[in-house]
Each structure stands twice: as structure tokens, then as C-alpha cells.
C-alpha atoms as a PDB file:
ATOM      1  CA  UNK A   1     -26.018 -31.855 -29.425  1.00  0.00           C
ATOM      2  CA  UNK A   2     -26.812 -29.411 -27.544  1.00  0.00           C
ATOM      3  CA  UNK A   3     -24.981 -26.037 -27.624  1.00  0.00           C
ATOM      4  CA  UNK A   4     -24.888 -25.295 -24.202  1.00  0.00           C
ATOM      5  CA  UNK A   5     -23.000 -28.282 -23.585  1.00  0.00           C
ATOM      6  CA  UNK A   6     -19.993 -27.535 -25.506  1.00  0.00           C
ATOM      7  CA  UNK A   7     -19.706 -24.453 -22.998  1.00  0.00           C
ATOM      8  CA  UNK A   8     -17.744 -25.983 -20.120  1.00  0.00           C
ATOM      9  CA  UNK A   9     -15.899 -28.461 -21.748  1.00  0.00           C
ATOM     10  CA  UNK A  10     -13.519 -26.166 -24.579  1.00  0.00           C
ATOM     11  CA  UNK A  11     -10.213 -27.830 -25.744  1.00  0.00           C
ATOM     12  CA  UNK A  12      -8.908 -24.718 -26.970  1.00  0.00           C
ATOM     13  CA  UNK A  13      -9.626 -20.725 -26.647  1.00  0.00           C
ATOM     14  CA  UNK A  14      -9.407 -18.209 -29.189  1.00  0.00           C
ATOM     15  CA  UNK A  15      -6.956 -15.206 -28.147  1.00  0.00           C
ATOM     16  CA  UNK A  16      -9.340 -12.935 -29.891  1.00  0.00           C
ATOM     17  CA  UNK A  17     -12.423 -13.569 -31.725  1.00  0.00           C
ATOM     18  CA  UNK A  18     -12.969  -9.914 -33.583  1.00  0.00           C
ATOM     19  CA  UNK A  19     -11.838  -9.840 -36.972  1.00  0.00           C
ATOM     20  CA  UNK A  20     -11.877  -7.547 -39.765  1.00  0.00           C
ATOM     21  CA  UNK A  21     -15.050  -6.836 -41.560  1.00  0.00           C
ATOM     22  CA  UNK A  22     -16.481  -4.314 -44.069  1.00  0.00           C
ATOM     23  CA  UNK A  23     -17.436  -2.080 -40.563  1.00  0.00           C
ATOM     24  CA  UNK A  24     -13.330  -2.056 -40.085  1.00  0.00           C
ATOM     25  CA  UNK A  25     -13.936   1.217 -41.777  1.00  0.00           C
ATOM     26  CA  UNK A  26     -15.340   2.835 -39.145  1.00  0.00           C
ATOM     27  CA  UNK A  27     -12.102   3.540 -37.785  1.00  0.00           C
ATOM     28  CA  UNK A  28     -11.170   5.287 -41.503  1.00  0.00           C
ATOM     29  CA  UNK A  29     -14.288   7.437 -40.623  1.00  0.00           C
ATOM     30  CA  UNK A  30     -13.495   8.272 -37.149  1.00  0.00           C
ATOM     31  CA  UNK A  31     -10.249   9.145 -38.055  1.00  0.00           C
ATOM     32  CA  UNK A  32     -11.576  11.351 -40.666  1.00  0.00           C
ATOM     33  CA  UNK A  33     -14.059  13.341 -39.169  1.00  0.00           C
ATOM     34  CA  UNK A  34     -11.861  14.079 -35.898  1.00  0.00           C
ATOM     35  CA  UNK A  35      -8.829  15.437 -38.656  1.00  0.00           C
ATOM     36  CA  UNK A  36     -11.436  17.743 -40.390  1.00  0.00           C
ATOM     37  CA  UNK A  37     -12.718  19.545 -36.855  1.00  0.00           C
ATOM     38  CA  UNK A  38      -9.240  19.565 -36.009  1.00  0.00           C
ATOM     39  CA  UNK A  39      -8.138  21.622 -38.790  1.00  0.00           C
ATOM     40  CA  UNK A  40     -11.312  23.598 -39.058  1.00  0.00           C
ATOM     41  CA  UNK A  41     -10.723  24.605 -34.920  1.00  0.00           C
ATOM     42  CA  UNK A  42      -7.010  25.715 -35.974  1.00  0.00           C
ATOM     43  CA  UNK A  43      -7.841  27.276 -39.047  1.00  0.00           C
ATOM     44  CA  UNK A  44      -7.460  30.964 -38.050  1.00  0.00           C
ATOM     45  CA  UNK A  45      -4.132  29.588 -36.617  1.00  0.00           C
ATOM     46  CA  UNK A  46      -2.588  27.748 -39.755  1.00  0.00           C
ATOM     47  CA  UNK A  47      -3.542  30.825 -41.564  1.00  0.00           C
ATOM     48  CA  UNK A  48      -1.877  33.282 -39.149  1.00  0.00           C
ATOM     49  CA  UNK A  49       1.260  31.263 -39.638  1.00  0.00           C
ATOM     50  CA  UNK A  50       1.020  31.222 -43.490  1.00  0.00           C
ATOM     51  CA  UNK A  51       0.751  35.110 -42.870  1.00  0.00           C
ATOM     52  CA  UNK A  52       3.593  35.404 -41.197  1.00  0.00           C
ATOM     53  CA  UNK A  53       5.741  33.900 -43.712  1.00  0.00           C
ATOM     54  CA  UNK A  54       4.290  34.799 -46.900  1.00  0.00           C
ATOM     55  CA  UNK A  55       2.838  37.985 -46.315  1.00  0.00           C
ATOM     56  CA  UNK A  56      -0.398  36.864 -47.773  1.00  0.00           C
ATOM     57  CA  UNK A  57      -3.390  34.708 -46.081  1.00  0.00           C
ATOM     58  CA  UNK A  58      -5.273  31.624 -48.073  1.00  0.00           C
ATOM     59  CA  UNK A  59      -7.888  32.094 -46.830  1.00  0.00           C
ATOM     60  CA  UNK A  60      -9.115  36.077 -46.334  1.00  0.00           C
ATOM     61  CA  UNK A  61     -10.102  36.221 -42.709  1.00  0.00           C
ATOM     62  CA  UNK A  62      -9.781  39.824 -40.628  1.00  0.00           C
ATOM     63  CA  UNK A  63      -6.997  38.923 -37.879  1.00  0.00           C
ATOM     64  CA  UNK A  64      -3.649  40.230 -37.304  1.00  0.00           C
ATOM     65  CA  UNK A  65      -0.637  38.029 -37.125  1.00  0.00           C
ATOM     66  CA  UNK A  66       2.019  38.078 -34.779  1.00  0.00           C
ATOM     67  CA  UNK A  67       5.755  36.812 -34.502  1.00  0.00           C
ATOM     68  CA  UNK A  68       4.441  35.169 -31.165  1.00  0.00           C
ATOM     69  CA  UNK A  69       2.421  33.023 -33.189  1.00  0.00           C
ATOM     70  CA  UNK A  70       4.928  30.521 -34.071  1.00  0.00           C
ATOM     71  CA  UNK A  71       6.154  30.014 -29.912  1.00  0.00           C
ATOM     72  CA  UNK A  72       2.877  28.723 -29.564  1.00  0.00           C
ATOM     73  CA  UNK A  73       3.261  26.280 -32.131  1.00  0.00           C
ATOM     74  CA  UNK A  74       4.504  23.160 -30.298  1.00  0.00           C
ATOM     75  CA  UNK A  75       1.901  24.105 -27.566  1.00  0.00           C
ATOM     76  CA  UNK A  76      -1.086  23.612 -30.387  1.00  0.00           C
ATOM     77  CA  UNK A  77       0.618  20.623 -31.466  1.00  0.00           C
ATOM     78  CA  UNK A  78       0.691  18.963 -28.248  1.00  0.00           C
ATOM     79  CA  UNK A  79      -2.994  20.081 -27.224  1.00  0.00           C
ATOM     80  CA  UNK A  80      -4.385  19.131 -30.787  1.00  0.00           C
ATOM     81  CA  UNK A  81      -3.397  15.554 -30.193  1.00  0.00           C
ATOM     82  CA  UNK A  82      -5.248  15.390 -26.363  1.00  0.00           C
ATOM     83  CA  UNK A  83      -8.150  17.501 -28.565  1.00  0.00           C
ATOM     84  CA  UNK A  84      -7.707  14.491 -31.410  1.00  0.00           C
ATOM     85  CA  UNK A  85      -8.511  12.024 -28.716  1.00  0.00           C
ATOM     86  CA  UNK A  86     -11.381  13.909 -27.198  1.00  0.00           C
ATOM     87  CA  UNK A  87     -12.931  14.453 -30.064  1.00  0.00           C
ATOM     88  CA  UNK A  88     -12.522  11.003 -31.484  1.00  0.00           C
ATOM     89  CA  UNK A  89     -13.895   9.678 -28.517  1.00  0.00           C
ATOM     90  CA  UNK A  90     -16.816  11.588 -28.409  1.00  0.00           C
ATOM     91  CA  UNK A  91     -17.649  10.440 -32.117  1.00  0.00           C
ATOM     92  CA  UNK A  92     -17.235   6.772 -31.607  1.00  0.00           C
ATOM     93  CA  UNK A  93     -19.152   7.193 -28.162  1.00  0.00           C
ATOM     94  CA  UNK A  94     -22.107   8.700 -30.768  1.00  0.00           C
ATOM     95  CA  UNK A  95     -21.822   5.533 -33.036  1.00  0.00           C
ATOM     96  CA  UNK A  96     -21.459   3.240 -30.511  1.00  0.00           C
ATOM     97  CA  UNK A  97     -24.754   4.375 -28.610  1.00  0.00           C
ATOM     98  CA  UNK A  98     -26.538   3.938 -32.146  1.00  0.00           C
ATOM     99  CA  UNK A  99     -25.514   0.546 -32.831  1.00  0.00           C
ATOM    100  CA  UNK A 100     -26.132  -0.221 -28.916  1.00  0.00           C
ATOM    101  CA  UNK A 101     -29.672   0.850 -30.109  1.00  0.00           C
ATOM    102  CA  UNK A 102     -29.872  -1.529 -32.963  1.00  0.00           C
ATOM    103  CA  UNK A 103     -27.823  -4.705 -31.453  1.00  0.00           C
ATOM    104  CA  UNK A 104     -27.917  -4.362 -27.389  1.00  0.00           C
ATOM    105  CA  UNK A 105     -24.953  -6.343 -25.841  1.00  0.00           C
ATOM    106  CA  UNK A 106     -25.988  -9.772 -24.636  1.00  0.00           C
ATOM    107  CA  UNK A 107     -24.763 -12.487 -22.886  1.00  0.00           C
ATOM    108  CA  UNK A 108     -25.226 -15.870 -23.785  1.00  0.00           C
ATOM    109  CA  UNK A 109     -24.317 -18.195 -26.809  1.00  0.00           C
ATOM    110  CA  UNK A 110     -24.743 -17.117 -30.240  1.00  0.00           C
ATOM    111  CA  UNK A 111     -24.331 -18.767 -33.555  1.00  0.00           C
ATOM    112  CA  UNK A 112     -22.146 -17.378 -36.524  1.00  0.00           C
ATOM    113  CA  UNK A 113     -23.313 -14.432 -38.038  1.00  0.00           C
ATOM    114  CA  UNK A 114     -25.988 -13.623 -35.873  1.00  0.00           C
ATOM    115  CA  UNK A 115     -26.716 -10.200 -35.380  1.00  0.00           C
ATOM    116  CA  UNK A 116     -25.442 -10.382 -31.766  1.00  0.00           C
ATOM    117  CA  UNK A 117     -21.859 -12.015 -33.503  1.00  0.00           C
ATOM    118  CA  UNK A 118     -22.123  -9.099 -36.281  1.00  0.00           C
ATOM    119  CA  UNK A 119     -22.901  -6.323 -33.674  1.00  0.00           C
ATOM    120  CA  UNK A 120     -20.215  -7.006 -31.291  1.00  0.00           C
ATOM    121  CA  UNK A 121     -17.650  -6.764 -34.201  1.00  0.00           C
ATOM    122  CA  UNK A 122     -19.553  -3.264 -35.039  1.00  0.00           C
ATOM    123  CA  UNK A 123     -19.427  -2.029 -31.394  1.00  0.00           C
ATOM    124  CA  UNK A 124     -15.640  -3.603 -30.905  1.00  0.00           C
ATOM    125  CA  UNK A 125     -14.141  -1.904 -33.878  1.00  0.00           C
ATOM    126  CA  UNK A 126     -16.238   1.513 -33.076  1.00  0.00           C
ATOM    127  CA  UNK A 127     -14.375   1.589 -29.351  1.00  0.00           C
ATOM    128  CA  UNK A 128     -10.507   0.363 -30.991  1.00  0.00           C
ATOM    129  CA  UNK A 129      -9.470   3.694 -31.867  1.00  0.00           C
ATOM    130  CA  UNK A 130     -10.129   5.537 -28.728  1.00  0.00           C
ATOM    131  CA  UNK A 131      -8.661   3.062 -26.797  1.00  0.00           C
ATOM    132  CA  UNK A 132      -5.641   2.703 -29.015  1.00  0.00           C
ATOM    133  CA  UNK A 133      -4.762   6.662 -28.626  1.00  0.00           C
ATOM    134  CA  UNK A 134      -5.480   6.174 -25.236  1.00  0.00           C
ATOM    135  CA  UNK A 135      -2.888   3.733 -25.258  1.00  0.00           C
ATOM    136  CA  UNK A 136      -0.386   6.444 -27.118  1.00  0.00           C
ATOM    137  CA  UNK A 137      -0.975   9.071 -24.626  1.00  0.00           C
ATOM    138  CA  UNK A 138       1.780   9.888 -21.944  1.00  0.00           C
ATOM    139  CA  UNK A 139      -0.916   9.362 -19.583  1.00  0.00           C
ATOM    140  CA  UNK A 140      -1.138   5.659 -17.726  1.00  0.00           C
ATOM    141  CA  UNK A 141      -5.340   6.740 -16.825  1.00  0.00           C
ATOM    142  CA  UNK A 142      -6.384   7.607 -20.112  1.00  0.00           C
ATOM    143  CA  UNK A 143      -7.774   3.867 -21.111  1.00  0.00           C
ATOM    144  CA  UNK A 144      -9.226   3.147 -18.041  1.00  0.00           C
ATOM    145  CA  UNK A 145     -11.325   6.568 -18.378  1.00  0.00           C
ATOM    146  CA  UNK A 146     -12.325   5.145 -22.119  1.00  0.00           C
ATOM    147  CA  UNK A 147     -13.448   1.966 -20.434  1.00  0.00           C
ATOM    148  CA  UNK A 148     -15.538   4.042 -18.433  1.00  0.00           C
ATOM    149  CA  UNK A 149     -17.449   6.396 -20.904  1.00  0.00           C
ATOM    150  CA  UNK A 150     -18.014   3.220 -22.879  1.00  0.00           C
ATOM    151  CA  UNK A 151     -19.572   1.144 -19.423  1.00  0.00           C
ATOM    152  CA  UNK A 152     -16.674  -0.698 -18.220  1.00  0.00           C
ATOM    153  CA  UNK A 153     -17.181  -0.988 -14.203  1.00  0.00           C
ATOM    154  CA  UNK A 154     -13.168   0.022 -13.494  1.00  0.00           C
ATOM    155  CA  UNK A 155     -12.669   0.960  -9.521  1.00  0.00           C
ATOM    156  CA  UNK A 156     -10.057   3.162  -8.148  1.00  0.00           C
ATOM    157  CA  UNK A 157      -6.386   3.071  -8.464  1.00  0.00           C
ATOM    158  CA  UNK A 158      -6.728   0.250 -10.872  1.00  0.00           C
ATOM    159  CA  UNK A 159      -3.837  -0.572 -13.470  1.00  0.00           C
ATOM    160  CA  UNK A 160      -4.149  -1.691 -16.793  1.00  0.00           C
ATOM    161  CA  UNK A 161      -2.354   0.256 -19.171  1.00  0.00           C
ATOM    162  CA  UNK A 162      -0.401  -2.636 -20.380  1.00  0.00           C
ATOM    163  CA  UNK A 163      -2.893  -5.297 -21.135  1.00  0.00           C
ATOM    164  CA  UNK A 164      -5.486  -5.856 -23.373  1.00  0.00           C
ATOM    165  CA  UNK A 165      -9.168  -5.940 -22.035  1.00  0.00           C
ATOM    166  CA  UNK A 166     -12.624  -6.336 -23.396  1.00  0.00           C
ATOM    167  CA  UNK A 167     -14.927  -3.490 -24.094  1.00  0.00           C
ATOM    168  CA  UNK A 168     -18.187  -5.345 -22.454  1.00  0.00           C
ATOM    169  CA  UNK A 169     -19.385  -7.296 -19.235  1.00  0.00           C
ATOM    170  CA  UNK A 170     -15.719  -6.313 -17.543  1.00  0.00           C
ATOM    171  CA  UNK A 171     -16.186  -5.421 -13.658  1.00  0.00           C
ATOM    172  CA  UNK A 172     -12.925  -4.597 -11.958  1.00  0.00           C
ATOM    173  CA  UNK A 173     -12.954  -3.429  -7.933  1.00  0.00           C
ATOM    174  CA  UNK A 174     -10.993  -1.311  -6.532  1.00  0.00           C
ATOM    175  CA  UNK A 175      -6.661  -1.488  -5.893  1.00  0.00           C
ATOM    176  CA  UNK A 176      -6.747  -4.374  -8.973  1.00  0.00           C
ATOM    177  CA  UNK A 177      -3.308  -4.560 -10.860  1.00  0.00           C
ATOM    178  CA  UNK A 178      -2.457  -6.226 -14.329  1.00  0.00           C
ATOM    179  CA  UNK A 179       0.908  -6.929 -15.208  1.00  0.00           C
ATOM    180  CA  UNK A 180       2.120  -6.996 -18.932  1.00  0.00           C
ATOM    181  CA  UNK A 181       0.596  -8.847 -21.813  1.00  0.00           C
ATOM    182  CA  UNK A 182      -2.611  -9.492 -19.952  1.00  0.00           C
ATOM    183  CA  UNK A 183      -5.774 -10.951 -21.566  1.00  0.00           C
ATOM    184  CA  UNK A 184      -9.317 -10.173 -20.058  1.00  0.00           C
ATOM    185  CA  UNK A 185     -11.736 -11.464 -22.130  1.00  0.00           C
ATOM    186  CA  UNK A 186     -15.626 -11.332 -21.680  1.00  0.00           C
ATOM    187  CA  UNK A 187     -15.896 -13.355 -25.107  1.00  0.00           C
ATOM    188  CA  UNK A 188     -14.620 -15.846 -27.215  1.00  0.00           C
ATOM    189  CA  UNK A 189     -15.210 -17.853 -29.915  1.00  0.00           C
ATOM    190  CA  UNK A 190     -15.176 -21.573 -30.881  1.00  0.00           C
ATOM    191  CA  UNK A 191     -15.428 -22.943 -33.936  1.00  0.00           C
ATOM    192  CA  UNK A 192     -18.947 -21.291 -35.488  1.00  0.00           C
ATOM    193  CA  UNK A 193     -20.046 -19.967 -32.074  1.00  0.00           C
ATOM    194  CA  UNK A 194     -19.587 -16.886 -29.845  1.00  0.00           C
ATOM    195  CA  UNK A 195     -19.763 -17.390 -25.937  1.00  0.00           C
ATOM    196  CA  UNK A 196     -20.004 -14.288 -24.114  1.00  0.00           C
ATOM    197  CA  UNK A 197     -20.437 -13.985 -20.221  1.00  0.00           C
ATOM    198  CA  UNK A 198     -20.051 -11.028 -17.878  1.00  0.00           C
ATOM    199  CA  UNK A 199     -16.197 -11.485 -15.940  1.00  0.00           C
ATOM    200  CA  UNK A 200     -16.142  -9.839 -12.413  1.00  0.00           C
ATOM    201  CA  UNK A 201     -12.904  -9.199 -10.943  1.00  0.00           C
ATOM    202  CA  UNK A 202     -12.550  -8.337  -7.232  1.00  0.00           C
ATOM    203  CA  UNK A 203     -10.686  -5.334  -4.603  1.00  0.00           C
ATOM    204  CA  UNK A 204      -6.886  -5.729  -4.611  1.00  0.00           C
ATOM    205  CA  UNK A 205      -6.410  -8.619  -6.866  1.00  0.00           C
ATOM    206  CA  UNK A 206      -3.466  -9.305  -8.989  1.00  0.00           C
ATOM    207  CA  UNK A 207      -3.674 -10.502 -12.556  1.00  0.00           C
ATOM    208  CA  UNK A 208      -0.049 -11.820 -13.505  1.00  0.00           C
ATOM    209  CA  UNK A 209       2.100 -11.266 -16.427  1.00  0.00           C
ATOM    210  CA  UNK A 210       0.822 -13.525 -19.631  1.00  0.00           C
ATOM    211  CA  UNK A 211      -1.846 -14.710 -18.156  1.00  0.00           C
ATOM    212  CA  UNK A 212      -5.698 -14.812 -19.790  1.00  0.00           C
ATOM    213  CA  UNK A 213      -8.876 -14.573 -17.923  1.00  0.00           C
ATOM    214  CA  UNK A 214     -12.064 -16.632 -19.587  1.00  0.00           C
ATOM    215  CA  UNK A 215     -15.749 -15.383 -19.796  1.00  0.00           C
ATOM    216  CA  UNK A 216     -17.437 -15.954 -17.111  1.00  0.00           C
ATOM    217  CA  UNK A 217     -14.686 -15.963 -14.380  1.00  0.00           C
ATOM    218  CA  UNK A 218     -15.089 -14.387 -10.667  1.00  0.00           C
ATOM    219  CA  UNK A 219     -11.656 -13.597  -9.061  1.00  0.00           C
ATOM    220  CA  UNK A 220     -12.900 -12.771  -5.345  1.00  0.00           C
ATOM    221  CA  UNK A 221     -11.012  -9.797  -3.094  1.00  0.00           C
ATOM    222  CA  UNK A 222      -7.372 -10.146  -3.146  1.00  0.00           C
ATOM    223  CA  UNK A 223      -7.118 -13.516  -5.358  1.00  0.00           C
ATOM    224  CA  UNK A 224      -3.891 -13.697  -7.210  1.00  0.00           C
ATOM    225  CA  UNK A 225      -3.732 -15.235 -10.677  1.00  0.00           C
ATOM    226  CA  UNK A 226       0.218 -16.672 -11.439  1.00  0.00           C
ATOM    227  CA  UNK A 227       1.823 -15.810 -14.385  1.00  0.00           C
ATOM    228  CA  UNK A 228       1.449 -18.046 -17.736  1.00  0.00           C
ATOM    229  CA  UNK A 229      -1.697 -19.177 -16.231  1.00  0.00           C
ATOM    230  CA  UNK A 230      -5.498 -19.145 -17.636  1.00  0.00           C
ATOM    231  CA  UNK A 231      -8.846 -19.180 -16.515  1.00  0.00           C
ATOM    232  CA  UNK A 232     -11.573 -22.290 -16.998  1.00  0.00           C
ATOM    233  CA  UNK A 233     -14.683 -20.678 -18.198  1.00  0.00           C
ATOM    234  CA  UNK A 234     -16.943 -19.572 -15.465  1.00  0.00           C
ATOM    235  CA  UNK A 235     -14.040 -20.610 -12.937  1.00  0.00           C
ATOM    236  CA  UNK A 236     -13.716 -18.586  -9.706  1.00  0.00           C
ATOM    237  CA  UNK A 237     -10.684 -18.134  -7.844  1.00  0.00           C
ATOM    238  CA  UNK A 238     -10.953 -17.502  -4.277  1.00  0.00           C
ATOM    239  CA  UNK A 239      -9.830 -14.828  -2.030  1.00  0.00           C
ATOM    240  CA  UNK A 240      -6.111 -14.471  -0.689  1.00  0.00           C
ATOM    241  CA  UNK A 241      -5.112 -17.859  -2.717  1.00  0.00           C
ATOM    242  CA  UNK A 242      -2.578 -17.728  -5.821  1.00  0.00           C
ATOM    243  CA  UNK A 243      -4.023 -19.583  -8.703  1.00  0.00           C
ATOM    244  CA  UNK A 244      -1.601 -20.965 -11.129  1.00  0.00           C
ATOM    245  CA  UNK A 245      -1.843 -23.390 -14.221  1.00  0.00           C
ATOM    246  CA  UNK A 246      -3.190 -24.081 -18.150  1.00  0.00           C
ATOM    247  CA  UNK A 247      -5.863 -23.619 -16.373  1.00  0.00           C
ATOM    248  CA  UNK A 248      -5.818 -23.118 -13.235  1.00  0.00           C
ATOM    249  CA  UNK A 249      -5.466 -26.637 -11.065  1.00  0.00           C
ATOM    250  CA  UNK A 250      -3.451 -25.051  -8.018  1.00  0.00           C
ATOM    251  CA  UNK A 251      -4.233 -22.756  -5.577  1.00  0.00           C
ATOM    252  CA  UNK A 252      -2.071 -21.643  -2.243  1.00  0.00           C
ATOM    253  CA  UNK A 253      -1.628 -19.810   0.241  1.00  0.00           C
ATOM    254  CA  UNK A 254       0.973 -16.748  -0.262  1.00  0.00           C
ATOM    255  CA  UNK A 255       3.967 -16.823   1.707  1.00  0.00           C
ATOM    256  CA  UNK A 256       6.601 -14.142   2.798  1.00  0.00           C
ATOM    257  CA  UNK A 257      10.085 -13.469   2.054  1.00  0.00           C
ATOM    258  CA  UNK A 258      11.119 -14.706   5.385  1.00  0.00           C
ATOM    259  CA  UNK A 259       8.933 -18.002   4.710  1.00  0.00           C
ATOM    260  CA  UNK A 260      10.535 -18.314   1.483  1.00  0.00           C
ATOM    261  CA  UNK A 261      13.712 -17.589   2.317  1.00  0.00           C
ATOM    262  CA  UNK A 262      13.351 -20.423   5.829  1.00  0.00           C
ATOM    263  CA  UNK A 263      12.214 -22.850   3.460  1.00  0.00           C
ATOM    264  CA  UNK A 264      14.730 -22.717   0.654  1.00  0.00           C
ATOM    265  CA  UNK A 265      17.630 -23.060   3.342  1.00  0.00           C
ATOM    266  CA  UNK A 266      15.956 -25.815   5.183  1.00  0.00           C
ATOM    267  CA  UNK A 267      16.216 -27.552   1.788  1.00  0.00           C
END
């Protein structure tokens, strides 16, 4: 058979297809390196503290300390974590352009431990940690600036702090909202084979709570997926429509509260 042909035809989806692998690590190794500059930058600080307390320093470097020190301390704590992130992104941004080297991105279908499967797990699992302390940040503009550094097209005044979207081949225009629990997925897998396709998603479009966009999907200006709903691969849902189903079968026209409200009591 061939593979192509099991492309628009799937009976099921995978939510996720990246999975653990020796290159998991990288994360371990991130973390690592970002801790050690952390406490090497803060050093003279830590010390001055120790000073302070014990009247002796562990490490014999010519500063004074002050009393003052310690007011600053929850200020350093809170700007170490932002210079965590920073720094942690800047290290997996290094890896990832190495392995980007090695094992481009592609689209297209590719066979079970390929080296386009194996170097999307590397690439993937570079890019989680950023984007999960993006996540932790008090800041809902943090991810969406990852995205960006890493080559996701993300417009302005876009929202998706609370969904989950892939690292690769994600266009999103400009005034775009995601509700909760959203899914936007440039790959997947089925069975022993990877399927990845670019997903453009228009201006002003709305992406629904629970709801799961497919590789290779075009939402045009101002389309509106429905909640609990899901994407055919390589479907595309027109402009000012709301697309609904498991997939998507319907499509209609938004109406108003007044409409609404008319209809209901002529029922």
C-alpha cells in the first residue's frame, strides 16, 4: 500500500506523538547548566549574606557587606527566576540550532525511527523546558515570545497561554484566541509513521475550549472552531463560519444574542 494513502483516511489521532527517549536528558542538562551561571552570577551576593551572619566569607573575595544586603533578597530571588528563564532559553535556543543543523525540520511522511522521527523528539524535548517556565511565569506573553525565538509565526495580540501548541510549521495571524485545553498540532503519529504538515491559522479566529487542530489544517480570517470539536487532516474551515464536530461536519453562520434570544422564544 501505499503510504501516502493512509494520510487522509485516519481512524484515530494520537494526542501527542513525542515520547521519552535517552535525549529526555537534555532537559537534566539545561536545567543544570542555567543553576550553575545562576549561582556563579550571585556568588559575590550569597557570600555577602554568609558575611553578614557569620562574620566570616567562604569564599575570600574583597567586598564589604552591608545590613541592606538582606532587603534585597526577595528582589534577587524574584529576578533570578526571570534570569533562570533567560538563560535557559538561550541554551536550548544553542542546542536546538545544532540539531536544526544535523536533522532540518521537514514536512512530509516519515517512517519509525527515521532520523526526521528521532530529530523531532531531539528538537521537541530541547524547546519543553523553556516553554514550560514560560508557562510558570506571572506573565500571559512569555510563551508566545518562546514560540517566536524558536520560529513559530505568532501575530499580535494573540492568546495562548492556556493550550498546548506545537513547536514547528505553526502560523497564527493576528487577534487569534485559544480557549483552555487546546491542542494545535503540526504532527502526529499513526501506528509506525509520523505525518507532519505545516497548520496555518488565520486574523481573529477563535479556537474553542477542548478542541484539537490536525496537521495540515487552514482556518481562514475570523473562522470559529466549536468546542469538543477536531480538525480532518488538511481540512480548512472557512471564514466567518463556526465549525463544530468529531471532526468537523457542520459549519454556520454566527448569530447574535438578539437572534438567539428571537429564536428560542419563537420556539
Amino acid at each position: 500500500m501505499n503510504e501516502n494513502n493512509l494520510i487522509p483516511n485516519l481512524d484515530y489521532v494520537s494526542s501527542s506523538g513525542v515520547y521519552r527517549t535517552p535525549f529526555t536528558l537534555i532537559i537534566f542538562v539545561e536545567f543544570c547548566i542555567s543553576s550553575l551561571i545562576i549561582i556563579f552570577l550571585n556568588l559575590w551576593y550569597i557570600n555577602s549574606l554568609y558575611y553578614s551572619i557569620t562574620g566570616d566569607k567562604f569564599i575570600d573575595l574583597s567586598f564589604s557587606s552591608e545590613w541592606w544586603y538582606w532587603l534585597l533578597l526577595p528582589l534577587n530571588i524574584f529576578g533570578n527566576i526571570f534570569l533562570f528563564f533567560v538563560i535557559t532559553l538561550g541554551i536550548s535556543k544553542i542546542i536546538y540550532s545544532i540539531l536544526i543543523l544535523f536533522g532540518p525540520p521537514k514536512e512530509g511522511f516519515f517512517k519509525k525511527d527515521s532520523k526526521e522521527w528521532k530529530y523531532l523528539h531531539r528538537r521537541y524535548w530541547t524547546i519543553f523546558l523553556p516553554i514550560w517556565l514560560a508557562r510558570a511565569l506571572p506573565l500571559p506573553w512569555s510563551d508566545i515570545f518562546v514560540y517566536r525565538v524558536f520560529g513559530v509565526k505568532v501575530g499580535k495580540s494573540v492568546v495562548i497561554y492556556e493550550g498546548y501548541i506545537d513547536p514547528e510549521f505553526i502560523e497564527i495571524g493576528n487577534d487569534t484566541m485559544t480557549s483552555l485545553h487546546v491542542c494545535i498540532f503540526s504532527h502526529l503519529i499513526y501506528h509506525d509513521f509520523m505525518f507532519i504538515k505545516r497548520v496555518k491559522i488565520g486574523s481573529k479566529c477563535i479556537i474553542s475550549a477542548h478542541s484539537m487542530i490536525l496537521p495540515g489544517t487552514v482556518l481562514k480570517d475570523e473562522a470559529i472552531l466549536g468546542a469538543n470539536s477536531y480538525t480532518k487532516i488538511n481540512q480548512i474551515l472557512e471564514s466567518k463560519l463556526i465549525h463544530t464536530g468529531l471532526p468537523v461536519m457542520r459549519s454556520f453562520v454566527p448569530k447574535s444574542i438578539k437572534e438567539s434570544k428571537d429564536k428560542v422564544n419563537n420556539n
